[in-house]
C-alpha atoms as a PDB file:
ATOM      1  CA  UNK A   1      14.490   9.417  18.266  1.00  0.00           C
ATOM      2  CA  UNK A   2      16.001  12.221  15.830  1.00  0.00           C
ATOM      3  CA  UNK A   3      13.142  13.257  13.362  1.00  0.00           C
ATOM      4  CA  UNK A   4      14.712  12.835   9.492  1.00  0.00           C
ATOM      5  CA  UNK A   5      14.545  14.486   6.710  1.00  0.00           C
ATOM      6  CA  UNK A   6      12.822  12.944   3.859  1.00  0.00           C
ATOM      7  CA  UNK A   7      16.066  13.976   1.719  1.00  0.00           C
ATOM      8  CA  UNK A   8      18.213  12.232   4.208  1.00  0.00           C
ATOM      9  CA  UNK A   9      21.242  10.855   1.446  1.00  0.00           C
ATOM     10  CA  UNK A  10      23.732   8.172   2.418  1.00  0.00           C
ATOM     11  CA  UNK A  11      26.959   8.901   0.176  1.00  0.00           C
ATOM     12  CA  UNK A  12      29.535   6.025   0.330  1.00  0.00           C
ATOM     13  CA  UNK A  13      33.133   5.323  -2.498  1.00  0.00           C
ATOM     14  CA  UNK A  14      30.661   4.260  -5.110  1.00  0.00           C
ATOM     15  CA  UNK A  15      26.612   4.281  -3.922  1.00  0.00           C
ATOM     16  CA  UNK A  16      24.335   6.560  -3.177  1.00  0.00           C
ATOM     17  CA  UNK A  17      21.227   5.700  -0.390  1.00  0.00           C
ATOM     18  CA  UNK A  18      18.476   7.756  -0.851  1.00  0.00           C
ATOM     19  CA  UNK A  19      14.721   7.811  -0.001  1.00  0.00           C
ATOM     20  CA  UNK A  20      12.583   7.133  -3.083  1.00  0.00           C
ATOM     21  CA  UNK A  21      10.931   9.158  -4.733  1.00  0.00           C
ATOM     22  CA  UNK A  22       7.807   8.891  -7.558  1.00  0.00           C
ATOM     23  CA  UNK A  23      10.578   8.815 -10.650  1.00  0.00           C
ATOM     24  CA  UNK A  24      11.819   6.007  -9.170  1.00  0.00           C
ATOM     25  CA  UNK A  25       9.056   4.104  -9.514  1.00  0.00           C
ATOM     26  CA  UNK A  26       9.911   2.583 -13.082  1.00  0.00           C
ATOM     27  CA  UNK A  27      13.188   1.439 -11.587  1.00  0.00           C
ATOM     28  CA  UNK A  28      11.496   0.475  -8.149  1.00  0.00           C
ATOM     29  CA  UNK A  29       9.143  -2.071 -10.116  1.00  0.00           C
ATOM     30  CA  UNK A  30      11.752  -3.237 -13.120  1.00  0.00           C
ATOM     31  CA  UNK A  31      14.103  -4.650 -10.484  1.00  0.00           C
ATOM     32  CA  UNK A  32      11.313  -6.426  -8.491  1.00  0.00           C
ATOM     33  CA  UNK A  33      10.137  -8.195 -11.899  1.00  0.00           C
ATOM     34  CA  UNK A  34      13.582  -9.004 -12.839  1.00  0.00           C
ATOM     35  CA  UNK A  35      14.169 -10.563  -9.776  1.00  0.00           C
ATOM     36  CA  UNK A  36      11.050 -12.017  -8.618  1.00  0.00           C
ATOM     37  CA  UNK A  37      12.230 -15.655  -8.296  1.00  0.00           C
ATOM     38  CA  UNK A  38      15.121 -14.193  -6.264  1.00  0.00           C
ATOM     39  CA  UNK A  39      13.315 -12.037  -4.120  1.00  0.00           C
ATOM     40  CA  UNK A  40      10.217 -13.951  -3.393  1.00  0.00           C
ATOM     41  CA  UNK A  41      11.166 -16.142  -0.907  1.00  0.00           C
ATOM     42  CA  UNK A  42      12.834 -13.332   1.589  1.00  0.00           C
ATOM     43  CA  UNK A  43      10.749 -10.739   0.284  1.00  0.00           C
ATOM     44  CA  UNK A  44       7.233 -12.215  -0.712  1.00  0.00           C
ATOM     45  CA  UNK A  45       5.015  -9.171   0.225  1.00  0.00           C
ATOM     46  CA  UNK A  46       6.951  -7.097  -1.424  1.00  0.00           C
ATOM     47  CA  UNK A  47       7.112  -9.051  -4.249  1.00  0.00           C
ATOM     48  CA  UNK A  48       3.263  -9.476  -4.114  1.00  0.00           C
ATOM     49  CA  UNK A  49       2.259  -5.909  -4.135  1.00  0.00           C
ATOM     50  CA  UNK A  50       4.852  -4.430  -6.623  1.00  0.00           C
ATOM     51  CA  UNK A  51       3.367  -6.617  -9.926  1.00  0.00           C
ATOM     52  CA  UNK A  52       2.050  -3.259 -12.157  1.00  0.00           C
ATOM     53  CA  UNK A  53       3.217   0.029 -12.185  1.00  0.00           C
ATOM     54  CA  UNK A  54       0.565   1.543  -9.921  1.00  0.00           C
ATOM     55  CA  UNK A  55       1.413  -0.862  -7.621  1.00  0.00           C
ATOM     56  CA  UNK A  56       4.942   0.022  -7.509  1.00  0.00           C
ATOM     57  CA  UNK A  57       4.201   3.744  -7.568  1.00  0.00           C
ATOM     58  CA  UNK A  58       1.496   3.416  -4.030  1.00  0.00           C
ATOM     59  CA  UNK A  59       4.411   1.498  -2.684  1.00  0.00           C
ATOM     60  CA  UNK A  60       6.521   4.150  -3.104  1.00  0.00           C
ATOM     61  CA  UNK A  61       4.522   6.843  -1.727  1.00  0.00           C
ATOM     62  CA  UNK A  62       3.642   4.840   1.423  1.00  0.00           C
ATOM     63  CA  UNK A  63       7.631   4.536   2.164  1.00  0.00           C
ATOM     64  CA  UNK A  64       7.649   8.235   1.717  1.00  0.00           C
ATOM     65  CA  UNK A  65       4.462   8.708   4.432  1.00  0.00           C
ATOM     66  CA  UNK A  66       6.251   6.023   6.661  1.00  0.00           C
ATOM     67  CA  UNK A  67       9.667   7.694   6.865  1.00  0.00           C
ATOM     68  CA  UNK A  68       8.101  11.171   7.685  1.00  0.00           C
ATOM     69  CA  UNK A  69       6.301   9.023  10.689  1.00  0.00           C
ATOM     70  CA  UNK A  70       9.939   7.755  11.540  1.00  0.00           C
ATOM     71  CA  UNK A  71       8.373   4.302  11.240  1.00  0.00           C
ATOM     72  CA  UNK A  72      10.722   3.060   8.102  1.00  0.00           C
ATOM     73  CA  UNK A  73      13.533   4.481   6.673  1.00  0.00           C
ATOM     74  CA  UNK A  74      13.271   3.078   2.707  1.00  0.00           C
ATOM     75  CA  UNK A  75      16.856   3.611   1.029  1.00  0.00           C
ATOM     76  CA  UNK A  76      16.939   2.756  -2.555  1.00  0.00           C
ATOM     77  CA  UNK A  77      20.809   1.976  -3.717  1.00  0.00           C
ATOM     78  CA  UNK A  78      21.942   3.691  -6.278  1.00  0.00           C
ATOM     79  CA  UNK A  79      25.279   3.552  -8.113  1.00  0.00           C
ATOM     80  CA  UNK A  80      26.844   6.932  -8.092  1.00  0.00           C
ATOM     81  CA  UNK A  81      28.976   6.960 -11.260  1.00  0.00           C
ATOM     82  CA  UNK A  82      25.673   5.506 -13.184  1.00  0.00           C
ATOM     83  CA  UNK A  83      22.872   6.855 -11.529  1.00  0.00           C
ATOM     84  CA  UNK A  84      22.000   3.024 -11.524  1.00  0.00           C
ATOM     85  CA  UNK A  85      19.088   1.637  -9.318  1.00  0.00           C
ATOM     86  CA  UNK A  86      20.939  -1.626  -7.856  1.00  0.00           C
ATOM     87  CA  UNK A  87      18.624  -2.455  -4.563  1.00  0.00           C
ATOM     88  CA  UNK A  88      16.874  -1.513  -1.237  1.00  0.00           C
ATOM     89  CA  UNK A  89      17.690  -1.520   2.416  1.00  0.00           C
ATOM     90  CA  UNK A  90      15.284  -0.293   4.715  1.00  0.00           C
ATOM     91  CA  UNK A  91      15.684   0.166   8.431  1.00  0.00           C
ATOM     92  CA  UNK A  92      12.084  -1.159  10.367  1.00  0.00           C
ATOM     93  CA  UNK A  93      10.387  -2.519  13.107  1.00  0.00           C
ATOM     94  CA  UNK A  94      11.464  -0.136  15.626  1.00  0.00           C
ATOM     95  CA  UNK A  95      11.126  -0.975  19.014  1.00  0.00           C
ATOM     96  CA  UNK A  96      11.877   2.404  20.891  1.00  0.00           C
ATOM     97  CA  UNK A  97      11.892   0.997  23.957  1.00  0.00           C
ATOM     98  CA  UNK A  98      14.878  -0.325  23.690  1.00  0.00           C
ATOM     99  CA  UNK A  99      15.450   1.448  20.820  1.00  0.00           C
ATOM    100  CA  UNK A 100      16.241  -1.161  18.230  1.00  0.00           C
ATOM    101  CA  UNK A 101      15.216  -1.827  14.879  1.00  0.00           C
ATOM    102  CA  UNK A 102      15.529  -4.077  11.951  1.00  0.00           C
ATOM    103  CA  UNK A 103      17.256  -4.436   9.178  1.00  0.00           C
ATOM    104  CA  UNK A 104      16.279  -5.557   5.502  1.00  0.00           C
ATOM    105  CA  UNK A 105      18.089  -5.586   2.387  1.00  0.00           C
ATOM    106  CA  UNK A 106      18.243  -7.274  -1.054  1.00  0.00           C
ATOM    107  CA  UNK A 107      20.317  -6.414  -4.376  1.00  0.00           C
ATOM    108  CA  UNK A 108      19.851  -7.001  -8.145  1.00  0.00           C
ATOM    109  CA  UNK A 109      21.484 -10.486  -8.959  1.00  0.00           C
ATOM    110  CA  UNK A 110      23.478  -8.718 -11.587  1.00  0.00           C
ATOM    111  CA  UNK A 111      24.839  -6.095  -8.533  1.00  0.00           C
ATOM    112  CA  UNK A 112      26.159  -9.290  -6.037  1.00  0.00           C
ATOM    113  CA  UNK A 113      29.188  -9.936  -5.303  1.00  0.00           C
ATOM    114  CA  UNK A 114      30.655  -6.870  -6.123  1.00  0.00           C
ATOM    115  CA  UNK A 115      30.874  -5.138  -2.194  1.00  0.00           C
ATOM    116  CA  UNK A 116      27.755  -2.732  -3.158  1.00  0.00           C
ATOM    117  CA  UNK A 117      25.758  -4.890  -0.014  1.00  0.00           C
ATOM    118  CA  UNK A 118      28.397  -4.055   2.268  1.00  0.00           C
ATOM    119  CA  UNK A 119      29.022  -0.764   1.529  1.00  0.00           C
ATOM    120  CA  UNK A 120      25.011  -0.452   2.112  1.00  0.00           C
ATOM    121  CA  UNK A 121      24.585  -1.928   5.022  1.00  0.00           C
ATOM    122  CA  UNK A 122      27.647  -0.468   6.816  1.00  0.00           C
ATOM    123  CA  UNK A 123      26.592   3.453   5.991  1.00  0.00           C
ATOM    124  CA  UNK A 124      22.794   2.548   7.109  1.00  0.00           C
ATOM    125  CA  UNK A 125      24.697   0.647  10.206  1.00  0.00           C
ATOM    126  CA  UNK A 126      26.425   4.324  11.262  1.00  0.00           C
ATOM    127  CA  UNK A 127      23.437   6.299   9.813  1.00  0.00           C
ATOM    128  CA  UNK A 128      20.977   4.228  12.615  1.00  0.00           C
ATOM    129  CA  UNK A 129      23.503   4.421  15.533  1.00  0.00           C
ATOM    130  CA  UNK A 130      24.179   7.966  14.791  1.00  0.00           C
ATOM    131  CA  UNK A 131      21.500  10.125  13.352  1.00  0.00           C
ATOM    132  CA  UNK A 132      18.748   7.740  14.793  1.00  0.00           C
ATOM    133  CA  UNK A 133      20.161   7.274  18.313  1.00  0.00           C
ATOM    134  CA  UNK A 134      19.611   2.981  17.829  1.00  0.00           C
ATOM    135  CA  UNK A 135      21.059   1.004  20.296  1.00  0.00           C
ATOM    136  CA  UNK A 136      20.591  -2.202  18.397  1.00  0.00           C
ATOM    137  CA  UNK A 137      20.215  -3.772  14.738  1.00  0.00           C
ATOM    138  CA  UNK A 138      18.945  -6.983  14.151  1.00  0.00           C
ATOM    139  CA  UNK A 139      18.580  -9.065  10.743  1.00  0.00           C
ATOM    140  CA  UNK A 140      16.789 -12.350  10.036  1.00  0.00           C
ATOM    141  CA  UNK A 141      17.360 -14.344   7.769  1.00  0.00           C
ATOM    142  CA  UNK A 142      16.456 -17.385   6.312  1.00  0.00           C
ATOM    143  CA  UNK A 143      18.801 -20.693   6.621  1.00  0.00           C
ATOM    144  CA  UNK A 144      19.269 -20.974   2.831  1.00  0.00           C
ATOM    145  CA  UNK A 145      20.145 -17.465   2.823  1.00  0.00           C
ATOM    146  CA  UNK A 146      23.846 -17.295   3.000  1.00  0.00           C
ATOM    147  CA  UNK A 147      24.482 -14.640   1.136  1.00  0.00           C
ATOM    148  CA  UNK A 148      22.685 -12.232   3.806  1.00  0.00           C
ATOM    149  CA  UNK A 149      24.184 -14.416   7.210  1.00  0.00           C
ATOM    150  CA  UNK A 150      27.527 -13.681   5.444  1.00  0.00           C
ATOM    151  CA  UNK A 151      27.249  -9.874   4.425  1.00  0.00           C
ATOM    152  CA  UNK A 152      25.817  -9.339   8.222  1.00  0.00           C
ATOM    153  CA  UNK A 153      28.369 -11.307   9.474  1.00  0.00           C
ATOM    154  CA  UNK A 154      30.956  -8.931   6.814  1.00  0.00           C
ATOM    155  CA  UNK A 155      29.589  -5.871   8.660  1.00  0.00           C
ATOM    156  CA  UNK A 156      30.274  -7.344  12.464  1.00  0.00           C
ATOM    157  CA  UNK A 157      26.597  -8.690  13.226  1.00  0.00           C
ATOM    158  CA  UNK A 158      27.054 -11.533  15.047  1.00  0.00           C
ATOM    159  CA  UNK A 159      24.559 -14.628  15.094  1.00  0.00           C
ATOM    160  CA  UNK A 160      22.517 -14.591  18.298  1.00  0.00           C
ATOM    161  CA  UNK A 161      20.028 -17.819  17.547  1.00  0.00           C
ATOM    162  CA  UNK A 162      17.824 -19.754  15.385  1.00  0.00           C
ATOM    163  CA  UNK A 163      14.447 -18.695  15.829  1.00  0.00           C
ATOM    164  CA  UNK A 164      12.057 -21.433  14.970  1.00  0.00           C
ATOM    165  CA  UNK A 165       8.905 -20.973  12.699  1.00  0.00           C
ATOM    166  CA  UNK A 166       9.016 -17.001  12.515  1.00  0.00           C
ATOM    167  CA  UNK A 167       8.416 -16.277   9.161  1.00  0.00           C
ATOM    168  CA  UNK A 168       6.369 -16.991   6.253  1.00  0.00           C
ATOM    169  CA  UNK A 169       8.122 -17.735   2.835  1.00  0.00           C
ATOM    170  CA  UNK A 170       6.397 -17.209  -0.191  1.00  0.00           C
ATOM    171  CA  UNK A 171       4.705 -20.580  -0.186  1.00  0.00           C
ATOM    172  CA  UNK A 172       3.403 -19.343   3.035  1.00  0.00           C
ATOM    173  CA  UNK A 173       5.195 -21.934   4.635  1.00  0.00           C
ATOM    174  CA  UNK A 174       6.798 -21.011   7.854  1.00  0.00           C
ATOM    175  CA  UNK A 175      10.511 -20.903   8.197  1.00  0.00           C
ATOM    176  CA  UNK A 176      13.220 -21.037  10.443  1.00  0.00           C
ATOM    177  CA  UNK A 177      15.681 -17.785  10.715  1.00  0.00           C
ATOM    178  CA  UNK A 178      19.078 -16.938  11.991  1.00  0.00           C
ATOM    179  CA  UNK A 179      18.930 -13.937  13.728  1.00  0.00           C
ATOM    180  CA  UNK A 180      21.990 -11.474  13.901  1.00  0.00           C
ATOM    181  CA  UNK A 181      22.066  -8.473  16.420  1.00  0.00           C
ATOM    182  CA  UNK A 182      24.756  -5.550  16.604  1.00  0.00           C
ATOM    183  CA  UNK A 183      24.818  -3.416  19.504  1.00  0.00           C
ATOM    184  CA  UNK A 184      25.798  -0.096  20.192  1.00  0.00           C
ATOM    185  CA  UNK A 185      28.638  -1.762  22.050  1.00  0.00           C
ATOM    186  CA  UNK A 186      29.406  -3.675  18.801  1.00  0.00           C
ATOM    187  CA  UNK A 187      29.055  -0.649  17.037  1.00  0.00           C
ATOM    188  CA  UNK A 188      31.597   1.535  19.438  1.00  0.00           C
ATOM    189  CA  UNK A 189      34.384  -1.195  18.621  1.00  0.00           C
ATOM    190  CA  UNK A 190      34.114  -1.944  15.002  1.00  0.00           C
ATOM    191  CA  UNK A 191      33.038   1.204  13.383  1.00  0.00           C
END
């Protein structure tokens, strides 16, 4: 696969996807906290490690270590016209034998339903299939999780199965997930 930048930006009609960086730290760990209850089911190590400041700020310098690896590319969303930290999609567990990776992504709960998830996760979409060479994206997610099946399904990800007991929730309970796969194939006709 195509070594990255760290700098790499993703520049859509009203976001901006960046890597983070140590200002953003504040930002990183406000939205976490303000959305904890939201997040922690989909999200609960995240949501476990980022509770202080420091926390939040080693967090942010092992996405920075990881994406110079090429092991995960950490976007925070931003909103252009306000310089506004909204959310995070990260592209991760690569498989490069196929190559394929996954896809993760969560908003503020005061930035939903507004198009900023779709805008996301379609420029990460044509960033993976063509700076990083993918040849498939998947995304789980949880049954209760409709907003997500729905913004994958927005972005032409189509639902390849329910995969029983793969993932643990926050109450370390495990969890059934939908998953969603788009191909390069996929890719080639939609985008």
């Amino acid at each position: 696969m195509a070594e990255i930048a760290v700098e790499t930006e993703l520049i859509t009609d009203r976001l901006r996807l960046r890597a983070y960086q140590e200002p953003d730290t504040k930002a990183f760990l406000d939205l976490i906290q303000e959305n904890k209850i939201r997040l922690a089911p989909s999200f609960p190590s995240r949501v476990r490690v980022t509770n202080r400041y420091e926390e939040a700020l080693r967090l942010i310098k092992r996405f920075r270590v990881d994406w110079q690896l090429g092991q995960v590319y950490a976007f925070g969303i931003w909103r252009k016209e306000q310089n506004q930290y909204i959310g995070d999609i990260s592209l991760k567990n690569f498989d490069h034998s196929v190559p394929k990776a996954e896809v993760g992504y969560y908003l503020a709960g005061s930035s939903e339903g507004s198009g900023y998830g779709t805008e996301a996760l379609r420029a990460v979409v044509t960033f993976a299939f063509g700076k990083l060479g993918i040849n498939k994206l998947y995304i789980r997610c949880s049954l209760q999780n409709n907003r997500s099946y729905e913004l994958a399904e927005r972005c032409g990800f189509r639902r390849e199965g329910l995969i029983r007991q793969d993932f643990r929730d926050n109450s370390r309970q495990l969890i059934d997930v939908y998953y969603y796969g788009l191909t390069r194939s996929d890719f080639n006709a939609l985008y």
